[in-house]
N, C-alpha and C. Protein backbone atom coordinates (compact mmCIF):
# COMPACT_ATOMS: atom_id res chain seq x y z
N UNK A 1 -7.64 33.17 10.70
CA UNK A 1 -6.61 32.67 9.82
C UNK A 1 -6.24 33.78 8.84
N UNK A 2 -4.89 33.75 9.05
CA UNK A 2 -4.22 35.18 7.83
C UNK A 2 -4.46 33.91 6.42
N UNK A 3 -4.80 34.75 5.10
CA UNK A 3 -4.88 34.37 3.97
C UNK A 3 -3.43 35.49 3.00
N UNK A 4 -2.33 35.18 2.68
CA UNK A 4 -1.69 35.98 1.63
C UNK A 4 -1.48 35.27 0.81
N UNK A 5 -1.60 36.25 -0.36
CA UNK A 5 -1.35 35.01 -1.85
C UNK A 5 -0.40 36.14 -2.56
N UNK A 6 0.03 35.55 -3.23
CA UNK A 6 1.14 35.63 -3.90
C UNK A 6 1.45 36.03 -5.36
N UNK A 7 1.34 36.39 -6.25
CA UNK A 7 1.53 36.26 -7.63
C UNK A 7 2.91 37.31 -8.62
N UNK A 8 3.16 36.41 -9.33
CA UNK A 8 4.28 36.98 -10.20
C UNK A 8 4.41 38.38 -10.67
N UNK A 9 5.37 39.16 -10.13
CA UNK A 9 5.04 40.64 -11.11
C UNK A 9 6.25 41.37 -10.83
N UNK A 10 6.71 42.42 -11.53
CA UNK A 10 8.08 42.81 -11.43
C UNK A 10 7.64 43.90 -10.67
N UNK A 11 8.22 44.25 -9.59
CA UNK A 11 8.30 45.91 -8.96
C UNK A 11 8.61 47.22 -9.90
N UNK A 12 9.24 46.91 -11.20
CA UNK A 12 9.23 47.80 -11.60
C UNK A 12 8.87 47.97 -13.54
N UNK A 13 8.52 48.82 -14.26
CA UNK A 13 7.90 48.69 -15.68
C UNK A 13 9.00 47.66 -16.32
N UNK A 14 9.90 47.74 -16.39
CA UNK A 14 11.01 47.63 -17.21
C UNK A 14 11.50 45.64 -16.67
N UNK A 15 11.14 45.83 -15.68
CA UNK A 15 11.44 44.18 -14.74
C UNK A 15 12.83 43.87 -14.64
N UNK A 16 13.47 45.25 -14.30
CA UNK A 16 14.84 45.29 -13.64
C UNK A 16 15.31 44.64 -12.75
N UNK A 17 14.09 44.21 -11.83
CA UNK A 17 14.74 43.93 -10.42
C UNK A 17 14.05 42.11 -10.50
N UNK A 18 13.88 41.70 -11.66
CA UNK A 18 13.47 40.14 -11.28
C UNK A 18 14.53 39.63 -11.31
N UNK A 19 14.04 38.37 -10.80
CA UNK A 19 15.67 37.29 -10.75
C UNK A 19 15.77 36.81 -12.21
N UNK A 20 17.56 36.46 -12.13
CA UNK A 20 17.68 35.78 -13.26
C UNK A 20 17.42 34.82 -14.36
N UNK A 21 16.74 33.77 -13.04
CA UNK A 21 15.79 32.81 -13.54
C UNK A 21 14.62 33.35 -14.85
N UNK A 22 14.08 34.46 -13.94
CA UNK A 22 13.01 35.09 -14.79
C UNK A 22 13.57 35.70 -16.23
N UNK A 23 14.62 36.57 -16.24
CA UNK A 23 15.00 37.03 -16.91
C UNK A 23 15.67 36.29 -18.23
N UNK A 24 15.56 35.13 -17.89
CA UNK A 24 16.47 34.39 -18.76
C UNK A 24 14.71 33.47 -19.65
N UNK A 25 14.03 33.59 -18.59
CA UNK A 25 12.73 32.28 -19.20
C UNK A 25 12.01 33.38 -20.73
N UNK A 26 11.69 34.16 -20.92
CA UNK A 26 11.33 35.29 -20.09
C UNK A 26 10.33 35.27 -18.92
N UNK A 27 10.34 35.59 -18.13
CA UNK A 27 8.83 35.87 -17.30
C UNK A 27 9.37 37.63 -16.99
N UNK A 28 8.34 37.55 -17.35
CA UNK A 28 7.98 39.47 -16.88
C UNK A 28 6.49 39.83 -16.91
N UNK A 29 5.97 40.28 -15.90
CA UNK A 29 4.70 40.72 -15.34
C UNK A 29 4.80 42.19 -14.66
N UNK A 30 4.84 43.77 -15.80
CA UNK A 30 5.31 44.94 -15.23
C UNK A 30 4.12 45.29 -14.18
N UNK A 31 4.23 46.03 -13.22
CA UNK A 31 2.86 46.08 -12.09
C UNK A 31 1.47 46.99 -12.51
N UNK A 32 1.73 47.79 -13.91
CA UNK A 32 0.60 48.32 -14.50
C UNK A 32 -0.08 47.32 -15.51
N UNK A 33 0.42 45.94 -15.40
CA UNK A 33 -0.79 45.21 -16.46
C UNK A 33 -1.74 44.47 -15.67
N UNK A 34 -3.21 44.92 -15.68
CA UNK A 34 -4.14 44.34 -15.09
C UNK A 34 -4.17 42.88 -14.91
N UNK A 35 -3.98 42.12 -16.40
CA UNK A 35 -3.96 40.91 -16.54
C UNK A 35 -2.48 39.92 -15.66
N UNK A 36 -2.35 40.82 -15.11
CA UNK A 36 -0.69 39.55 -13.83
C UNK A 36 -1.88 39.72 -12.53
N UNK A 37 -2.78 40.40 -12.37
CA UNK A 37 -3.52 40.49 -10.47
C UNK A 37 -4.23 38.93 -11.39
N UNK A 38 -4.54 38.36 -10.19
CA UNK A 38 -5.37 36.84 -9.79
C UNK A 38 -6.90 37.75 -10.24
N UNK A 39 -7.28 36.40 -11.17
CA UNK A 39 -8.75 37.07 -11.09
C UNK A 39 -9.37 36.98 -10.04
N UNK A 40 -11.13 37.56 -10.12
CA UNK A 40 -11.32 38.17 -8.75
C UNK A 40 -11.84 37.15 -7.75
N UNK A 41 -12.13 36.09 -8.72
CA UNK A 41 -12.30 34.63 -7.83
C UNK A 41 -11.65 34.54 -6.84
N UNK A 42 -10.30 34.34 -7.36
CA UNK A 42 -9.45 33.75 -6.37
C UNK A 42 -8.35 34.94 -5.90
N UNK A 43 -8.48 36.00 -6.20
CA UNK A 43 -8.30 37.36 -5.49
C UNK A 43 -8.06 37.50 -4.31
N UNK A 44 -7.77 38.33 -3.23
CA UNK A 44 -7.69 38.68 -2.02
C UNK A 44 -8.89 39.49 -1.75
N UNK A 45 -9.48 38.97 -0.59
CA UNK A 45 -10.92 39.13 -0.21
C UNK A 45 -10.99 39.86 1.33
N UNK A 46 -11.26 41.64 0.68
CA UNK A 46 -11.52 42.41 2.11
C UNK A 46 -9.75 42.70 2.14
N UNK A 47 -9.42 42.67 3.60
CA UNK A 47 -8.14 42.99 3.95
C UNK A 47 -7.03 41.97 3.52
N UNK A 48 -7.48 41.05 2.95
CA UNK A 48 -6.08 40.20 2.64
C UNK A 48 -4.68 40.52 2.03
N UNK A 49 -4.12 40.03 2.43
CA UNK A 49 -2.45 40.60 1.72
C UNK A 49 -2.23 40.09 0.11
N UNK A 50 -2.08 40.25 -0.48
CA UNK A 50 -1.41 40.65 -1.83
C UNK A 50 0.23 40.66 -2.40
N UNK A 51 0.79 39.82 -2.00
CA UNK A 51 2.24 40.10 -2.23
C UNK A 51 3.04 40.03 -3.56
N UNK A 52 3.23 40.77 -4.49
CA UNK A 52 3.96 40.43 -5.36
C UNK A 52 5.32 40.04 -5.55
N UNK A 53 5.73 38.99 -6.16
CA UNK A 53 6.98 38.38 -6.12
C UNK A 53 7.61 38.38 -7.72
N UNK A 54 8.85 38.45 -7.39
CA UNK A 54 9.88 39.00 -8.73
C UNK A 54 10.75 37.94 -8.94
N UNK A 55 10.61 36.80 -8.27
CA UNK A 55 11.48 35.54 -8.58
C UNK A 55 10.25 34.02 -8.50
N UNK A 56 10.87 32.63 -8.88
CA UNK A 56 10.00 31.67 -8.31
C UNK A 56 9.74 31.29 -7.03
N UNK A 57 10.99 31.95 -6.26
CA UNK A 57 10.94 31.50 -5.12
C UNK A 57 10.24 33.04 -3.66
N UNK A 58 9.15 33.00 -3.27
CA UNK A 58 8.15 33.96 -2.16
C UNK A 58 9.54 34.38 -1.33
N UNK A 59 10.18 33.21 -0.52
CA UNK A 59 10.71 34.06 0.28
C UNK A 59 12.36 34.41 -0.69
N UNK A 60 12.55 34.73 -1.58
CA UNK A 60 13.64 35.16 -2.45
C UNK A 60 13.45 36.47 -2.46
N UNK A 61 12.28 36.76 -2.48
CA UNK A 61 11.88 38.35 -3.49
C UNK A 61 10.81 38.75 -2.76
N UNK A 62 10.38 38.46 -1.74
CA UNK A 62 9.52 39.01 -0.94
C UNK A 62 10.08 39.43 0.68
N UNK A 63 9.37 40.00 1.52
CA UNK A 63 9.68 39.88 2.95
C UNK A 63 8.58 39.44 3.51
N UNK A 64 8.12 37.71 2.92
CA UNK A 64 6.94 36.98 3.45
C UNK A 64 7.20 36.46 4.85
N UNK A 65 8.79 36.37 4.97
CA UNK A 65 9.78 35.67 6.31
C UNK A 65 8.88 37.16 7.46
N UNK A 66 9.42 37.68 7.11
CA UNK A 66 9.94 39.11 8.12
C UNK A 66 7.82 39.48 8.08
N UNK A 67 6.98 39.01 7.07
CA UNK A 67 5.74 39.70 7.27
C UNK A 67 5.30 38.52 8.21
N UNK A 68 5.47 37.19 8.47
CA UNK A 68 5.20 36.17 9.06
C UNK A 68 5.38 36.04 10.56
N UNK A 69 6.60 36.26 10.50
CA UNK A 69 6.88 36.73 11.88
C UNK A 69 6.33 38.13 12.78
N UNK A 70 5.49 38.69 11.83
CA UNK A 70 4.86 40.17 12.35
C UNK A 70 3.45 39.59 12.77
N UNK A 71 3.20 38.97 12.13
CA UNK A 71 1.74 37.91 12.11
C UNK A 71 1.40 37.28 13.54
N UNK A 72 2.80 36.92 13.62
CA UNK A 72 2.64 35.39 14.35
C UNK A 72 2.65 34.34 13.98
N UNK A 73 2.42 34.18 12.40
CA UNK A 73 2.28 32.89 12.22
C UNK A 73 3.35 31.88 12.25
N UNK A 74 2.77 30.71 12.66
CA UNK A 74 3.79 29.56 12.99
C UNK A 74 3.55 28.25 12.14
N UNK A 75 2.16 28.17 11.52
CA UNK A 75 2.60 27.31 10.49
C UNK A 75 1.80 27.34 9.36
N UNK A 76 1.96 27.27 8.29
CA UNK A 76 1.42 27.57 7.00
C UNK A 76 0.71 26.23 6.05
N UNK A 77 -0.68 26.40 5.28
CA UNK A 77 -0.62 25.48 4.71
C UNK A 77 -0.61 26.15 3.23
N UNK A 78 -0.05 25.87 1.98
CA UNK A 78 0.41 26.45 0.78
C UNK A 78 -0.41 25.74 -0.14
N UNK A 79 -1.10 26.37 -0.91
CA UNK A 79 -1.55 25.96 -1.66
C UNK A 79 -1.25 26.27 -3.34
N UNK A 80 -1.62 25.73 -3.87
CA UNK A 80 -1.15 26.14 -5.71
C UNK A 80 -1.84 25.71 -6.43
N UNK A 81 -1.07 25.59 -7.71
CA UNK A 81 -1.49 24.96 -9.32
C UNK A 81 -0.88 23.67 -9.60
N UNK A 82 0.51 24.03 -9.57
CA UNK A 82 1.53 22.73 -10.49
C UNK A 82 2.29 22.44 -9.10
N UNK A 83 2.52 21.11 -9.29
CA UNK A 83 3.14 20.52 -7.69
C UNK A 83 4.55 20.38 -8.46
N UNK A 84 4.98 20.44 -9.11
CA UNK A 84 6.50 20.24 -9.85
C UNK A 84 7.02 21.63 -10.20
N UNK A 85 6.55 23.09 -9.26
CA UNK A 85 6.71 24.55 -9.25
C UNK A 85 6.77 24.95 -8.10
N UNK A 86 6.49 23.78 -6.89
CA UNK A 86 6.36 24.46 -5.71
C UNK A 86 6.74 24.62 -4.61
N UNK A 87 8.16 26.37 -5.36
CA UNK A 87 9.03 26.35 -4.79
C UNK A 87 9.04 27.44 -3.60
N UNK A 88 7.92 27.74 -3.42
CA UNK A 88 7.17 28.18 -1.93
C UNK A 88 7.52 27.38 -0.94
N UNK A 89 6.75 26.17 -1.23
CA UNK A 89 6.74 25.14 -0.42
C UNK A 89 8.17 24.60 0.39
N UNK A 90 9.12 24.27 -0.76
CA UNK A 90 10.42 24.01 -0.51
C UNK A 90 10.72 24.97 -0.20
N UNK A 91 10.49 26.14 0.13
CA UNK A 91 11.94 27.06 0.57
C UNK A 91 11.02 27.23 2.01
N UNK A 92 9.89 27.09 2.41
CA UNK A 92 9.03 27.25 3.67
C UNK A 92 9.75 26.01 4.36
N UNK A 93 9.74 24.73 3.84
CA UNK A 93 9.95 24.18 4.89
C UNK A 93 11.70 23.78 4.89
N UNK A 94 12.36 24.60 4.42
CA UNK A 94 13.58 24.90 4.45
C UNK A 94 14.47 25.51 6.10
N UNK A 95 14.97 25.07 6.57
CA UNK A 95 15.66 25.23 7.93
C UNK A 95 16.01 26.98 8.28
N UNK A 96 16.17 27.65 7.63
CA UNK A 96 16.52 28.99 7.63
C UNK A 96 15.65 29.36 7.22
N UNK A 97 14.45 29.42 6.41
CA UNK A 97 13.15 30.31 6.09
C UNK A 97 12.26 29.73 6.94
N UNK A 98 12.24 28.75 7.77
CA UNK A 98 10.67 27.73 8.68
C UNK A 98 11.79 27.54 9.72
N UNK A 99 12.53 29.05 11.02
CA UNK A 99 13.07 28.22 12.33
C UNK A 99 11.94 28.01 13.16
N UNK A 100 11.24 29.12 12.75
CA UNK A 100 9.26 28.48 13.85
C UNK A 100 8.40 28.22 13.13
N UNK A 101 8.40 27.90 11.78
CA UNK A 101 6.79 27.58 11.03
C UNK A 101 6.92 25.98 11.17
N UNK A 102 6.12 25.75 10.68
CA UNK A 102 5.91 24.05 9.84
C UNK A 102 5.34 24.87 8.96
N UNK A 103 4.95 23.30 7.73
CA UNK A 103 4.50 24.14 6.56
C UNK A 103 4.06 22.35 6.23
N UNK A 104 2.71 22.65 5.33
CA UNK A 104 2.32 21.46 4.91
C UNK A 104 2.08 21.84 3.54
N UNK A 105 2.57 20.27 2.34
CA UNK A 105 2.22 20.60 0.91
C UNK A 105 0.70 20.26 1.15
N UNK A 106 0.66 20.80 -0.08
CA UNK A 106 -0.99 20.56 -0.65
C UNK A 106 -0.83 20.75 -2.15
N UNK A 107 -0.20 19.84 -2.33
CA UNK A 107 0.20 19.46 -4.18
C UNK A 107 -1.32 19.75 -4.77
N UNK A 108 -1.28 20.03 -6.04
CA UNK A 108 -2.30 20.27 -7.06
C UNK A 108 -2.48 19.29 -8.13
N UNK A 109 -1.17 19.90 -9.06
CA UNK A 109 -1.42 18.66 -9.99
C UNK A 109 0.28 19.18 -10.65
N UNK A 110 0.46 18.39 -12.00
CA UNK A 110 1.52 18.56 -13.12
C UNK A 110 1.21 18.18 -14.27
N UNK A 111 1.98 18.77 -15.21
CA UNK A 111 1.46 18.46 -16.47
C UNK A 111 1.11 17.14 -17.03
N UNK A 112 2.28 16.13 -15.91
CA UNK A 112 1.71 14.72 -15.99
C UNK A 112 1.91 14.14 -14.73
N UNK A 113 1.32 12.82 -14.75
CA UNK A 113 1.49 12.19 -13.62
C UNK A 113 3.49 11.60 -12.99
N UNK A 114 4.03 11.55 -13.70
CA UNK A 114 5.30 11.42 -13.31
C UNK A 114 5.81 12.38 -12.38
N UNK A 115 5.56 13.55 -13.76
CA UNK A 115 6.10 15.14 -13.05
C UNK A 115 5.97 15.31 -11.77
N UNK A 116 4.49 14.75 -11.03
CA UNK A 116 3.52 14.86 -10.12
C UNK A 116 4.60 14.28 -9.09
N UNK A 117 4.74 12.73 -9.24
CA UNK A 117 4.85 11.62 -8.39
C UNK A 117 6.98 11.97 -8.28
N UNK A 118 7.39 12.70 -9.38
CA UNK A 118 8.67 12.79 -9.02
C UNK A 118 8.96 14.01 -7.58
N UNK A 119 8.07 15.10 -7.99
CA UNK A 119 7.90 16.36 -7.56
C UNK A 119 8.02 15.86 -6.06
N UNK A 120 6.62 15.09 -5.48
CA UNK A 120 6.01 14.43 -4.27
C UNK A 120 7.46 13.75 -3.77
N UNK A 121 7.98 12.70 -4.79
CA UNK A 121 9.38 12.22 -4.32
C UNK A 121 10.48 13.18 -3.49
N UNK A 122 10.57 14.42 -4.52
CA UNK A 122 11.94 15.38 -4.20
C UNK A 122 11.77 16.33 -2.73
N UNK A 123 10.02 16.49 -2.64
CA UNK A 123 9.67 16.90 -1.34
C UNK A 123 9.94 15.94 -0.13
N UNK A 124 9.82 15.39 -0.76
CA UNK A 124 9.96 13.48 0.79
C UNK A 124 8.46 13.60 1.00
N UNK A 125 7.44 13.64 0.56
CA UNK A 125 6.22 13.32 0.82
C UNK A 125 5.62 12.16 0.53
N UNK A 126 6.38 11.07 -0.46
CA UNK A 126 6.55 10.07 -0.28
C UNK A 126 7.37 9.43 -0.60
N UNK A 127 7.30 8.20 -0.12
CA UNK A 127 8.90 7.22 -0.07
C UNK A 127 9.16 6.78 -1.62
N UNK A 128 10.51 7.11 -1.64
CA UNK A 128 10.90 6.72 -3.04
C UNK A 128 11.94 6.98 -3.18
């Protein structure tokens, strides 16, 4: 099983190249601050991939599409933090980023239970 994880960080000092989204929240994570890598817990272990992403959305600002298809892989399970952020998820099982994956949530949590149960709603993971 391929393991890549993901975390926020701008390609460049200045965070020229994040999306607007970011730019506007602020989020900026320049790639020389130690403190944006995953601690080493939950780190990439041995050869694992490492991808840094410059927007909320993996396949926006990454080439996770184009590294997936180098893989082989065909279906993904995603894991996270906040299930009302997880816009991995939605853009994986999106018709033009997933024409050969599946992709299964694996919600975490939200700051509250609504957030949670609306989030679960907007995915169709459950009826509502």
């Amino acid at each position: 099983m391929e393991v890549i994880h993901t975390i926020i960080q701008s390609l460049t000092e200045d965070g020229r190249d994040r999306s607007l989204d970011h730019k506007l929240t602020p989020i900026h994570v320049p790639p020389s601050l130690p403190e944006g890598l995953p601690p080493p817990e939950l780190g990439p272990i041995g050869d694992e991939i490492l991808l840094p992403k410059s927007s909320s959305g993996v396949f926006n600002s990454t080439n996770l599409d184009y590294l997936l298809k180098n893989l082989g892989i065909r279906h993904l399970v995603v894991a996270g933090i906040l299930t009302d952020h997880a816009s991995t998820w939605r853009c994986a099982t999106a018709p033009i980023a997933a024409t050969s994956s599946s992709a299964s949530p694996t919600p975490a949590a939200a700051p509250t239970a609504e957030r949670h149960e609306n989030a679960l709603r907007a995915f169709a993971v459950i009826a509502g």
